[in-house]
Protein backbone atom coordinates (compact mmCIF):
# COMPACT_ATOMS: atom_id res chain seq x y z
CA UNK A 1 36.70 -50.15 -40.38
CA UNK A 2 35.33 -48.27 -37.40
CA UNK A 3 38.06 -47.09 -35.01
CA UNK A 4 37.20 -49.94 -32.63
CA UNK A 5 38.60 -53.21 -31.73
CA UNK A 6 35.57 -55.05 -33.83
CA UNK A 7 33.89 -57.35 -31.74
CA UNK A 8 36.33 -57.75 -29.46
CA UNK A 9 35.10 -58.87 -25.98
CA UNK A 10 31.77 -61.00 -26.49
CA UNK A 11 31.51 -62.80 -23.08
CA UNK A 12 29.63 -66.43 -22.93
CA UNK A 13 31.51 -69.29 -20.32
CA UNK A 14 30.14 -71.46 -22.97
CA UNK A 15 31.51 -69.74 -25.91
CA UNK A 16 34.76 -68.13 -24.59
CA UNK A 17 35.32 -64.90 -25.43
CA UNK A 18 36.00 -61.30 -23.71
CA UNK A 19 33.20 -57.92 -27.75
CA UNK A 20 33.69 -56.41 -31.03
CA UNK A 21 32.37 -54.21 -30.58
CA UNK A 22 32.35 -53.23 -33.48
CA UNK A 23 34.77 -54.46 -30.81
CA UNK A 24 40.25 -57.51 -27.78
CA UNK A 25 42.19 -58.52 -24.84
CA UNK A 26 44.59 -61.13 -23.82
CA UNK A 27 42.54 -63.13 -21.39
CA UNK A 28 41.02 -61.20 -18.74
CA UNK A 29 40.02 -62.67 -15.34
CA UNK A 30 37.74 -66.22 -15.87
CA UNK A 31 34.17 -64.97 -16.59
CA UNK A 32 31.80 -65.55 -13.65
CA UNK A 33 29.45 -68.40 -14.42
CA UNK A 34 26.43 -67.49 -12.71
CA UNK A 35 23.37 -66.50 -15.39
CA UNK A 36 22.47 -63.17 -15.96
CA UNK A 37 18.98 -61.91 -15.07
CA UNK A 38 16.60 -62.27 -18.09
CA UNK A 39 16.38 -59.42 -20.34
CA UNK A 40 15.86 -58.41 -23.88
CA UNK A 41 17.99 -57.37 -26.57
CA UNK A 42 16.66 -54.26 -28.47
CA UNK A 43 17.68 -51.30 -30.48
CA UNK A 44 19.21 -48.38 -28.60
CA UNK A 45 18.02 -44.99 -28.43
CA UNK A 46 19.23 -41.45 -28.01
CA UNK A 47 18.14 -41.98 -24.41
CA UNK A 48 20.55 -45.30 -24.07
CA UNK A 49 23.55 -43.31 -25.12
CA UNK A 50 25.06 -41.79 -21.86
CA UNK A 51 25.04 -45.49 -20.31
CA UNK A 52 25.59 -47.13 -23.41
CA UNK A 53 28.97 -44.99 -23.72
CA UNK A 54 29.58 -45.93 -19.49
CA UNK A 55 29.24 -49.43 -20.71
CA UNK A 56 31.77 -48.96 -23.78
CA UNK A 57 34.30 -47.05 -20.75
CA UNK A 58 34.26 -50.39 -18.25
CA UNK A 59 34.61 -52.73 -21.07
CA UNK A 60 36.86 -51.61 -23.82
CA UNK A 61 40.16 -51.91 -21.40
CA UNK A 62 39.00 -55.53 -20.93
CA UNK A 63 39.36 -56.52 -24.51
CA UNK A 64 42.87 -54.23 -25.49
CA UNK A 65 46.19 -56.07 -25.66
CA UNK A 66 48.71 -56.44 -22.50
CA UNK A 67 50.33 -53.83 -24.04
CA UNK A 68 48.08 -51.00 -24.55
CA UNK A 69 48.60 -48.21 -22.01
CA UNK A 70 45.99 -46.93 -19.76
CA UNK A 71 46.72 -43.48 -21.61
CA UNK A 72 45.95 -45.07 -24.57
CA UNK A 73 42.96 -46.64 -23.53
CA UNK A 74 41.57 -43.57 -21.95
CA UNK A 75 42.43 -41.59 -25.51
CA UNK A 76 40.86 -44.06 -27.38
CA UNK A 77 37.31 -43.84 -25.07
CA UNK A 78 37.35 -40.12 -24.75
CA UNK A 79 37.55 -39.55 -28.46
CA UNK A 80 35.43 -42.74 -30.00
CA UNK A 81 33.03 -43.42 -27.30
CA UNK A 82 30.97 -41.00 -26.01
CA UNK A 83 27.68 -40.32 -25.48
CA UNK A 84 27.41 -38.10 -28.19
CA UNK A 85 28.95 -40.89 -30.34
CA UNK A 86 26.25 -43.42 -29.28
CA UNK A 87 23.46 -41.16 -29.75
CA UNK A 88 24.80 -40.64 -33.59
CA UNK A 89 24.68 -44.63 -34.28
CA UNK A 90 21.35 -44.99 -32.66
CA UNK A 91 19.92 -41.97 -35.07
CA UNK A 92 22.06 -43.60 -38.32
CA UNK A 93 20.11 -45.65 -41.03
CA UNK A 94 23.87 -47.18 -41.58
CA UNK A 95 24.44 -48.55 -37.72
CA UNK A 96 22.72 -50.83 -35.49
CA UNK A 97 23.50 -50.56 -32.15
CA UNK A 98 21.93 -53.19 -30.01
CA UNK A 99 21.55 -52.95 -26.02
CA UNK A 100 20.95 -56.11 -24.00
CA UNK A 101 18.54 -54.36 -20.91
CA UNK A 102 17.48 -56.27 -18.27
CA UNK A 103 15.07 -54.12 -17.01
CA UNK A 104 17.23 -52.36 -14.89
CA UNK A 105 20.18 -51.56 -16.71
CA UNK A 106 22.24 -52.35 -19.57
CA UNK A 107 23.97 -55.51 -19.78
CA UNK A 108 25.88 -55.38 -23.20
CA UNK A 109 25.98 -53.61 -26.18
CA UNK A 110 26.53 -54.62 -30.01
CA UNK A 111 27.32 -51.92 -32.89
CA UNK A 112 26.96 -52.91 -36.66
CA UNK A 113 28.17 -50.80 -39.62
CA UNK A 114 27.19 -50.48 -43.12
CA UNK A 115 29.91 -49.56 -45.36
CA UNK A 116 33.26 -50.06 -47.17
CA UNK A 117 36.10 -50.90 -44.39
CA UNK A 118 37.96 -47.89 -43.26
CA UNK A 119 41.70 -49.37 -43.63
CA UNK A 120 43.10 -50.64 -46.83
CA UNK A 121 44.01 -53.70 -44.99
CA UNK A 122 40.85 -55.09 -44.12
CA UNK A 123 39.20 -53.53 -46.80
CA UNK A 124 41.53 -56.29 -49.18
CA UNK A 125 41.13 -58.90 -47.09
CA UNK A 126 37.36 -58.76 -46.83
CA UNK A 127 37.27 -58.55 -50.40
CA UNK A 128 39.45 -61.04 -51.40
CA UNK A 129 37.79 -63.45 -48.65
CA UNK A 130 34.13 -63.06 -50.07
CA UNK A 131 35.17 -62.30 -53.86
CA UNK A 132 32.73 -59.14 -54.05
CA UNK A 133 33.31 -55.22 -53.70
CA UNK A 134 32.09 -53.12 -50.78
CA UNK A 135 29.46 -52.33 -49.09
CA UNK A 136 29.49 -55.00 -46.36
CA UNK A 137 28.47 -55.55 -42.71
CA UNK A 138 31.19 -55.12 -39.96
CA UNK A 139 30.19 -56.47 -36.57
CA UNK A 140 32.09 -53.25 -34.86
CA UNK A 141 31.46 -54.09 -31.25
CA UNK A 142 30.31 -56.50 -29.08
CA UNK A 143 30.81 -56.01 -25.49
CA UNK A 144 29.65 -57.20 -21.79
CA UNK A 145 29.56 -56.27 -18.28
CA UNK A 146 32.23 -58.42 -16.57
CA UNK A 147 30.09 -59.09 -13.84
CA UNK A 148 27.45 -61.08 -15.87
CA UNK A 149 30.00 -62.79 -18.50
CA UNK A 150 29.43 -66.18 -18.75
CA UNK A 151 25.52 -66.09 -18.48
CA UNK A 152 24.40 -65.56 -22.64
CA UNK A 153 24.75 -61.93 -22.82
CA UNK A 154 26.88 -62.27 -25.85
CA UNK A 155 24.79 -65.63 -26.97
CA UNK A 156 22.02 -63.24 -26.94
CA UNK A 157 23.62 -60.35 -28.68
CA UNK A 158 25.12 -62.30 -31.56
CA UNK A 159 21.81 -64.03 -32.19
CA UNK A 160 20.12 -60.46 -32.89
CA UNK A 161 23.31 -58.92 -34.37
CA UNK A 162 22.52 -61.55 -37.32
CA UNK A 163 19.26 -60.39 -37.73
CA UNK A 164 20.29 -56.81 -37.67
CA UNK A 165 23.11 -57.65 -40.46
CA UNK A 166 20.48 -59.07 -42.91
CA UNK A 167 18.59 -55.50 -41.79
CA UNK A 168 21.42 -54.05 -42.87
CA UNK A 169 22.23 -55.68 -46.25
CA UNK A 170 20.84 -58.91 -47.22
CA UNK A 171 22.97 -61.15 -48.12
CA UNK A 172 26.23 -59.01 -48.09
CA UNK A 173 29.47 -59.81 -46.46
CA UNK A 174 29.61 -60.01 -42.18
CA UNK A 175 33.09 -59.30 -40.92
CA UNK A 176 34.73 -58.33 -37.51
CA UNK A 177 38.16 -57.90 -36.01
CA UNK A 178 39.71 -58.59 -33.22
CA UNK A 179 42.87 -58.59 -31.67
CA UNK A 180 44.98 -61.62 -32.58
CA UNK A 181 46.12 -62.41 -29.02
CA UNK A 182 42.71 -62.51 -27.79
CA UNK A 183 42.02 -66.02 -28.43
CA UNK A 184 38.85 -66.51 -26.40
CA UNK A 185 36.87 -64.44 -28.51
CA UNK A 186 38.41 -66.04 -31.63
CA UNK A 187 37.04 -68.87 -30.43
CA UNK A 188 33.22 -67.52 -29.39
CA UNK A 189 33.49 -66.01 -33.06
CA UNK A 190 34.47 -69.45 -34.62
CA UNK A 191 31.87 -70.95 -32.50
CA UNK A 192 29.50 -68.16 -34.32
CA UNK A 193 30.35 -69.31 -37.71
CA UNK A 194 33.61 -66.55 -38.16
CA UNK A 195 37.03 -67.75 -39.73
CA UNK A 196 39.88 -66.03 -40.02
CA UNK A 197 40.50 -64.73 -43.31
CA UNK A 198 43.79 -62.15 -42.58
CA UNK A 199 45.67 -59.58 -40.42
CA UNK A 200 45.10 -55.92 -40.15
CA UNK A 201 46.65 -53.29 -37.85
CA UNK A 202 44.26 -51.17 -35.98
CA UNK A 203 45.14 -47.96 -33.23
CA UNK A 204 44.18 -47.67 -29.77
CA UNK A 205 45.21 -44.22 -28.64
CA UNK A 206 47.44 -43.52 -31.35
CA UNK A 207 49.67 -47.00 -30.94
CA UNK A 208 49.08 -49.49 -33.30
CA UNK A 209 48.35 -53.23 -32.26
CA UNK A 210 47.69 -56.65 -34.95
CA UNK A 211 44.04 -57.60 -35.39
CA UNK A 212 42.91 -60.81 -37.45
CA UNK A 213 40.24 -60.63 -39.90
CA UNK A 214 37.02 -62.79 -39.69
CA UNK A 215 34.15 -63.39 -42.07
CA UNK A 216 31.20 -64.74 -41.63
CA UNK A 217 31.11 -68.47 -43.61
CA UNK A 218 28.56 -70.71 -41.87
């Protein structure tokens, strides 16, 4: 898998979560409720990256474990998420990286990969869970702005992160993961048609923290 808390912090009141992405948190703060201005979700550009990669710096803390350090944290953004990073997925024929823009700025991001899992943990599980070899479609990331959780950011962004999986390979296997204590985006991911199909162990900073494994089966 990507070296990102999948999906980890999706954001919808309605459907709790944090995002996973590709991309994680013990319950943050209670999302605000209030809707988010109207925008559109499209496909990023080399000129998205440098506030596509802010974005990925104010919301990856909010979906890492209690117990991940702020060193750790930092680590993790300065070597995976950078502009230069974002730039590369937006160019790539084997990523989609989705931006929710309201006109203004950027809301929320989603990244989806093309590709055999990186770790031989999830790349067993996934297999065994869908009874087929690699390649599949990992939803890497899904993340919002805390400021506008709770108002169908995330809704939004897993709605087009379907369409951009059948993009990707029709048909073919849709998996995330997310950290197992972070039961509010299990539950947005369940909501989503995700079950939990086993456990992997994935490294923020260089410390290594238990994911679960969902696959897309509705």
């Amino acid at each position: 898998m990507t070296s990102e808390p999948a999906a980890a912090s999706p954001a919808d009141s309605a459907a709790p979560p944090a995002q996973s992405t590709s991309q994680r948190t013990a319950p943050a703060a209670a999302p605000n409720t209030t809707p988010a201005p109207s925008g559109v979700v499209r496909s990023a550009t080399a000129e998205d990256a440098a506030e596509a990669a802010w974005l990925a710096a104010l919301t990856f803390p909010l979906a890492c474990p209690p117990q991940a350090s702020r060193t750790e944290m930092a680590t993790h953004i300065a070597q995976k998420l950078t502009p230069a990073q974002f730039r590369a997925w937006a160019a790539s024929d084997e990523h989609a990286l989705l931006v929710y823009d309201d006109g203004t700025r950027l809301l929320g991001y989603a990244l989806l990969v093309l590709g055999s899992p990186e770790g031989a943990a999830e790349a067993d599980v996934v297999r065994t869970a869908s009874g087929r070899e690699a390649p599949y479609v990992e939803l890497s990331k899904i993340y919002v702005r805390p400021d506008v959780q709770g108002g169908g950011v995330a809704r939004d962004l897993m709605r087009a992160a379907w369409d951009a999986a059948a993009e990707l390979g029709s048909g073919l296997p849709f998996w995330l993961a997310t950290n197992e204590q972070n039961l509010r985006a299990q539950a947005f991911y369940r909501k989503n048609g995700f079950e939990v199909v086993g456990k992997r162990t994935y490294l923020v900073g260089g410390s290594a923290h238990d994911d679960v494994v969902l696959l897309r089966t509705r």
